[in-house]
N, C-alpha and C. Protein backbone atom coordinates (compact mmCIF):
# COMPACT_ATOMS: atom_id res chain seq x y z
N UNK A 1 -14.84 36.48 1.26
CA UNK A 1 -13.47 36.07 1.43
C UNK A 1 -13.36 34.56 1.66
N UNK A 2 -13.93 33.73 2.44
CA UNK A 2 -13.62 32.57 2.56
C UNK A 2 -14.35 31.51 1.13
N UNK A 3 -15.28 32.01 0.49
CA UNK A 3 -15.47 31.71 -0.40
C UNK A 3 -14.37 31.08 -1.47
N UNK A 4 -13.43 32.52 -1.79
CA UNK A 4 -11.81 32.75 -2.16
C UNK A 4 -11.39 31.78 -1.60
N UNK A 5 -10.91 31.69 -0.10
CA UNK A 5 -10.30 30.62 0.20
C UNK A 5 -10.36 29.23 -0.24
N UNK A 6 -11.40 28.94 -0.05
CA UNK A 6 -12.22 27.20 -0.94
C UNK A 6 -12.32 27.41 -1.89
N UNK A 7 -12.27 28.43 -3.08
CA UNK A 7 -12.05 28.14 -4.60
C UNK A 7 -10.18 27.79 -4.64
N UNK A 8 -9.61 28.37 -3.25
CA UNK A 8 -8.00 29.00 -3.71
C UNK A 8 -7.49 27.36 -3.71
N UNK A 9 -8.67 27.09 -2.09
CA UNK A 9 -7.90 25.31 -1.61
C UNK A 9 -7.92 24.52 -2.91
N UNK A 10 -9.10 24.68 -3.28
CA UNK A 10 -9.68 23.58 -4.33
C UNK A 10 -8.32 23.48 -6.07
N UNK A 11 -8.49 24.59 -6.16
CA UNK A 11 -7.14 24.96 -7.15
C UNK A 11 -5.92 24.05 -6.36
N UNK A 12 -5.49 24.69 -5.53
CA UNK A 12 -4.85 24.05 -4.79
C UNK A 12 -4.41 22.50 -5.30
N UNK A 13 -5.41 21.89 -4.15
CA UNK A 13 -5.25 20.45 -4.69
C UNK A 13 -5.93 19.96 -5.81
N UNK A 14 -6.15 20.56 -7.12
CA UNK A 14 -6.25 19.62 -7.76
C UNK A 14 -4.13 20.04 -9.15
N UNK A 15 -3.75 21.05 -8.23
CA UNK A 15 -2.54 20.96 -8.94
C UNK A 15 -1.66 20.12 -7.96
N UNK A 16 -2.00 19.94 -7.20
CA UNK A 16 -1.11 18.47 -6.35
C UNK A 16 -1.68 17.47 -6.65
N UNK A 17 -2.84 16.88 -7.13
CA UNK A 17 -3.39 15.66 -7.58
C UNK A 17 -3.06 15.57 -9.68
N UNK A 18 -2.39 16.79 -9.53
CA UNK A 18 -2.12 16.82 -11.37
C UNK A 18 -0.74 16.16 -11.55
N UNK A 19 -0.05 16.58 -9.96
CA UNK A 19 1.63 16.48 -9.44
C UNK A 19 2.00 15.35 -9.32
N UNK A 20 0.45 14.17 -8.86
CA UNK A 20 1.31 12.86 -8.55
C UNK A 20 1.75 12.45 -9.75
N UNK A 21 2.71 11.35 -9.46
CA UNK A 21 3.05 10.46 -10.51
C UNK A 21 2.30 9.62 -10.76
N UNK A 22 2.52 8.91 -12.24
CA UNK A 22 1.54 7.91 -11.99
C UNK A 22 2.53 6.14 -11.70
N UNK A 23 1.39 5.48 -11.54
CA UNK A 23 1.39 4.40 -10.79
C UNK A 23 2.01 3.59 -11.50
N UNK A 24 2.45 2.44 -11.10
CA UNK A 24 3.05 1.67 -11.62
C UNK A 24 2.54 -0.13 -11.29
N UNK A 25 2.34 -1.09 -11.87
CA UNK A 25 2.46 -2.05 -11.11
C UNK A 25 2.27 -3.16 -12.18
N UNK A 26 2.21 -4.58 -11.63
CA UNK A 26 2.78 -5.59 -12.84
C UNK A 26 1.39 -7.01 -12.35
N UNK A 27 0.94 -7.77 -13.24
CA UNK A 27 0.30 -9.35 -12.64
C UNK A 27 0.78 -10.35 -13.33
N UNK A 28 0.71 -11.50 -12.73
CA UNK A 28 1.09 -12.54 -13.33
C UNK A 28 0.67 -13.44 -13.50
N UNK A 29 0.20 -14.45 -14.08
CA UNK A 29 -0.65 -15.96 -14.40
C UNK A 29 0.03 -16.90 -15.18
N UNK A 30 -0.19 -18.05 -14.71
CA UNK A 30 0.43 -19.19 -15.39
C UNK A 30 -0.90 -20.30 -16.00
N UNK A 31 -0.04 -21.00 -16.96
CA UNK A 31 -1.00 -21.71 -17.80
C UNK A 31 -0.24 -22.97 -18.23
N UNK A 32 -0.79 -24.39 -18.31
CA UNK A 32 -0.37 -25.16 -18.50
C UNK A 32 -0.87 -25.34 -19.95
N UNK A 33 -1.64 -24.60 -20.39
CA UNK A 33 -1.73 -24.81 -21.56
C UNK A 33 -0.94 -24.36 -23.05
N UNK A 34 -0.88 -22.55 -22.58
CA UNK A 34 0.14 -22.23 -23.71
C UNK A 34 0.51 -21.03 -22.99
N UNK A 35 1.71 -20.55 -24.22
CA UNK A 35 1.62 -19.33 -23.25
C UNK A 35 0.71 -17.59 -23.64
N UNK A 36 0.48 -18.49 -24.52
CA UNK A 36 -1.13 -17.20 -25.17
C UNK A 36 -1.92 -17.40 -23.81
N UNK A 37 -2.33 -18.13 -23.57
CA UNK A 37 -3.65 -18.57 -22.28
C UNK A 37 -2.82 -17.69 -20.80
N UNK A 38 -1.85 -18.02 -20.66
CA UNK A 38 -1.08 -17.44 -19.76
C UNK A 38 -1.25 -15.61 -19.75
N UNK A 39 -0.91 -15.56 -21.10
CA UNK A 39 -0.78 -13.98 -21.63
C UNK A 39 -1.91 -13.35 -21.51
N UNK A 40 -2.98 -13.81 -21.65
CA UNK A 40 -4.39 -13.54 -21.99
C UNK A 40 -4.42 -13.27 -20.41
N UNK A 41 -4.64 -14.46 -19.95
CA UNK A 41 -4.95 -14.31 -18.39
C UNK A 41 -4.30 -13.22 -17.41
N UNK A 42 -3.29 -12.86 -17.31
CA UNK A 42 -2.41 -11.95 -17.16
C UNK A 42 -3.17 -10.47 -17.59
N UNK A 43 -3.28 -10.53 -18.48
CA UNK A 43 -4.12 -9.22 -19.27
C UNK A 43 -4.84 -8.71 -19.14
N UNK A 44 -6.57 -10.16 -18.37
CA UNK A 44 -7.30 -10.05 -18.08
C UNK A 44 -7.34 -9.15 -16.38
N UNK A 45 -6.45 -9.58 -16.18
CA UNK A 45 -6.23 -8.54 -14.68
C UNK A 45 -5.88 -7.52 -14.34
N UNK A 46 -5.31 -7.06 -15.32
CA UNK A 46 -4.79 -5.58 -15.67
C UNK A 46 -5.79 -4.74 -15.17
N UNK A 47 -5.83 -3.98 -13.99
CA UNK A 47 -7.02 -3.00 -13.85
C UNK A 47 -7.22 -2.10 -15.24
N UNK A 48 -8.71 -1.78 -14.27
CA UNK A 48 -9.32 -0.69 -15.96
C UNK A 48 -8.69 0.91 -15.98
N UNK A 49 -8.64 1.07 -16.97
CA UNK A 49 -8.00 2.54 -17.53
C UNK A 49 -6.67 2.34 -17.23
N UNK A 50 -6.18 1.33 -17.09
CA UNK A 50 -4.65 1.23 -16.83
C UNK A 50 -4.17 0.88 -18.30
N UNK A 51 -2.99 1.47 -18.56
CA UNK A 51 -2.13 0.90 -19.53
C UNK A 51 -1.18 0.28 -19.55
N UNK A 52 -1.50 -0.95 -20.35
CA UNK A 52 0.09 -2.18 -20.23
C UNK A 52 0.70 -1.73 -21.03
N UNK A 53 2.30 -1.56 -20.50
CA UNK A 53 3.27 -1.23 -20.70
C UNK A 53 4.00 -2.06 -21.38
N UNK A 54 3.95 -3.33 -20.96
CA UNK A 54 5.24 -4.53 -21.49
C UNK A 54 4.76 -5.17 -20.98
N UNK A 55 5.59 -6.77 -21.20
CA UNK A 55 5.26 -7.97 -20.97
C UNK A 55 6.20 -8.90 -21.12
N UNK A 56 6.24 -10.10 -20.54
CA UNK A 56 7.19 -10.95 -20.68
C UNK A 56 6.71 -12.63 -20.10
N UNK A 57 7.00 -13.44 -20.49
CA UNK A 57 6.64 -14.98 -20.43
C UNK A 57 8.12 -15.75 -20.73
N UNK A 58 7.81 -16.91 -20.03
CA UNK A 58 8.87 -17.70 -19.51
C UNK A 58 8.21 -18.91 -19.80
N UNK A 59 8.73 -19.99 -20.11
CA UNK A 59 8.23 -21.31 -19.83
C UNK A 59 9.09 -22.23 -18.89
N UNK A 60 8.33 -23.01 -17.81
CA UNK A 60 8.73 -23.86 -16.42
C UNK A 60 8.94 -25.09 -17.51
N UNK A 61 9.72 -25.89 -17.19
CA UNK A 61 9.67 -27.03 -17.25
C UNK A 61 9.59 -27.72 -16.45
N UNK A 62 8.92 -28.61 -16.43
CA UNK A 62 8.31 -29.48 -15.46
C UNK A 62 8.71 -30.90 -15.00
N UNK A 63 8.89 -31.89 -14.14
CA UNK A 63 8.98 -33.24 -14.07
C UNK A 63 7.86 -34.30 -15.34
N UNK A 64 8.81 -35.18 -15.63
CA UNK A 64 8.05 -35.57 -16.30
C UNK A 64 7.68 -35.28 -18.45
N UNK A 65 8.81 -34.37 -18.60
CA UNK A 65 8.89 -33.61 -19.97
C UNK A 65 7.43 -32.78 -19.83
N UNK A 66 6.91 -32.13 -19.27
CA UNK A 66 6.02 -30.74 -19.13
C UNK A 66 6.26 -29.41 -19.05
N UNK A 67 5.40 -28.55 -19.09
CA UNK A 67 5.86 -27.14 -19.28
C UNK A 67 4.74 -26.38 -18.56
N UNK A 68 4.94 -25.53 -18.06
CA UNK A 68 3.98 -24.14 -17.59
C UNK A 68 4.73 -23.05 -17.98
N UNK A 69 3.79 -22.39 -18.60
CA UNK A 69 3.92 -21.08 -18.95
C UNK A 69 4.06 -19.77 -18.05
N UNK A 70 4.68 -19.08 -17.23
CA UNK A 70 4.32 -18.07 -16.86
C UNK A 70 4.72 -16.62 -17.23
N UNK A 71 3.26 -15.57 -17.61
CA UNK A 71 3.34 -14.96 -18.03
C UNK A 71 3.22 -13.02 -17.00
N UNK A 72 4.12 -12.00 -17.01
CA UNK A 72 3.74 -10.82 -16.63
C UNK A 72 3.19 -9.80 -17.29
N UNK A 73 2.66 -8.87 -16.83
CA UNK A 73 1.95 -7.61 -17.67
C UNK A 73 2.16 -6.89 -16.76
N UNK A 74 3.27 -5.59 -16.97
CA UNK A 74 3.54 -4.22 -16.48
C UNK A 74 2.04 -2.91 -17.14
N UNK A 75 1.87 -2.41 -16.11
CA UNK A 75 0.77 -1.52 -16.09
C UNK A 75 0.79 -0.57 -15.97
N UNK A 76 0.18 1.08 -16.04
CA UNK A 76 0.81 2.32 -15.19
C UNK A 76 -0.81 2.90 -15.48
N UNK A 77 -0.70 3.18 -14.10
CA UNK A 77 -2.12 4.27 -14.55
C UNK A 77 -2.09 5.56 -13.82
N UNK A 78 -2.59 6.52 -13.63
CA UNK A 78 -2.65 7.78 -14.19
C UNK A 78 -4.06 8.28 -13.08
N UNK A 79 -3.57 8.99 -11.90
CA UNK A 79 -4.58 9.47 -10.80
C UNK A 79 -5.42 10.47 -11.99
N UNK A 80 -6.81 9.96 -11.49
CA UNK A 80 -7.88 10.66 -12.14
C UNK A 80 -7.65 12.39 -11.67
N UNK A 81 -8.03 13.12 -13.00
CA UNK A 81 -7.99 14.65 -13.10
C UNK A 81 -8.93 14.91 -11.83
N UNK A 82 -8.74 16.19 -10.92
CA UNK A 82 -9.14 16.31 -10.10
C UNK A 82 -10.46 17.82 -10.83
N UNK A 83 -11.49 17.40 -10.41
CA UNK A 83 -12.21 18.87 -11.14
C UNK A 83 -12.82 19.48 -10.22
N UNK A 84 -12.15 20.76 -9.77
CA UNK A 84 -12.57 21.90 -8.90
C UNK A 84 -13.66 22.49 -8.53
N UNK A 85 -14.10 22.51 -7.58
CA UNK A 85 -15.17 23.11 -7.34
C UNK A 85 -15.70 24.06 -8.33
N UNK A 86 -16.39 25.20 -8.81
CA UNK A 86 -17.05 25.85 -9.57
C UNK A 86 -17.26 26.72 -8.84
């Protein structure tokens, strides 16, 4: 019987870890160089197995007739499948 129980828990939570939502979140980097370099950089931070969603870049203007680029990358990732005891 308690065996049952810890296969029942385990079922259990891995249909509440199937339940969360997934995540959401955004980075940002700026570049005085372009706004590819900006974009890139931005990109580069994107955690792994995450998927970018969208994106968007702006250019600063600066004192002096200059520019900085700054660029975002929206992300969402996805709580790893939970795999049940056996």
């Amino acid at each position: 019987m308690p065996t049952m129980l810890r296969s029942f828990g385990g079922l259990a939570a891995a249909l509440l870890l199937g339940a969360l939502p997934a995540r959401a979140g955004s980075v940002t980097a700026d570049s005085i160089i372009d706004r590819d370099s900006a974009l890139q950089e931005a990109t580069s931070q994107v955690p792994d197995g995450a998927t970018v969603t969208g994106s968007r870049c702006q250019e600063i203007v600066l004192p002096g007739n200059s520019f900085r680029y700054r660029c975002s990358v929206e992300f969402s990732t996805t709580p790893p499948a939970a795999n049940p005891a056996p």
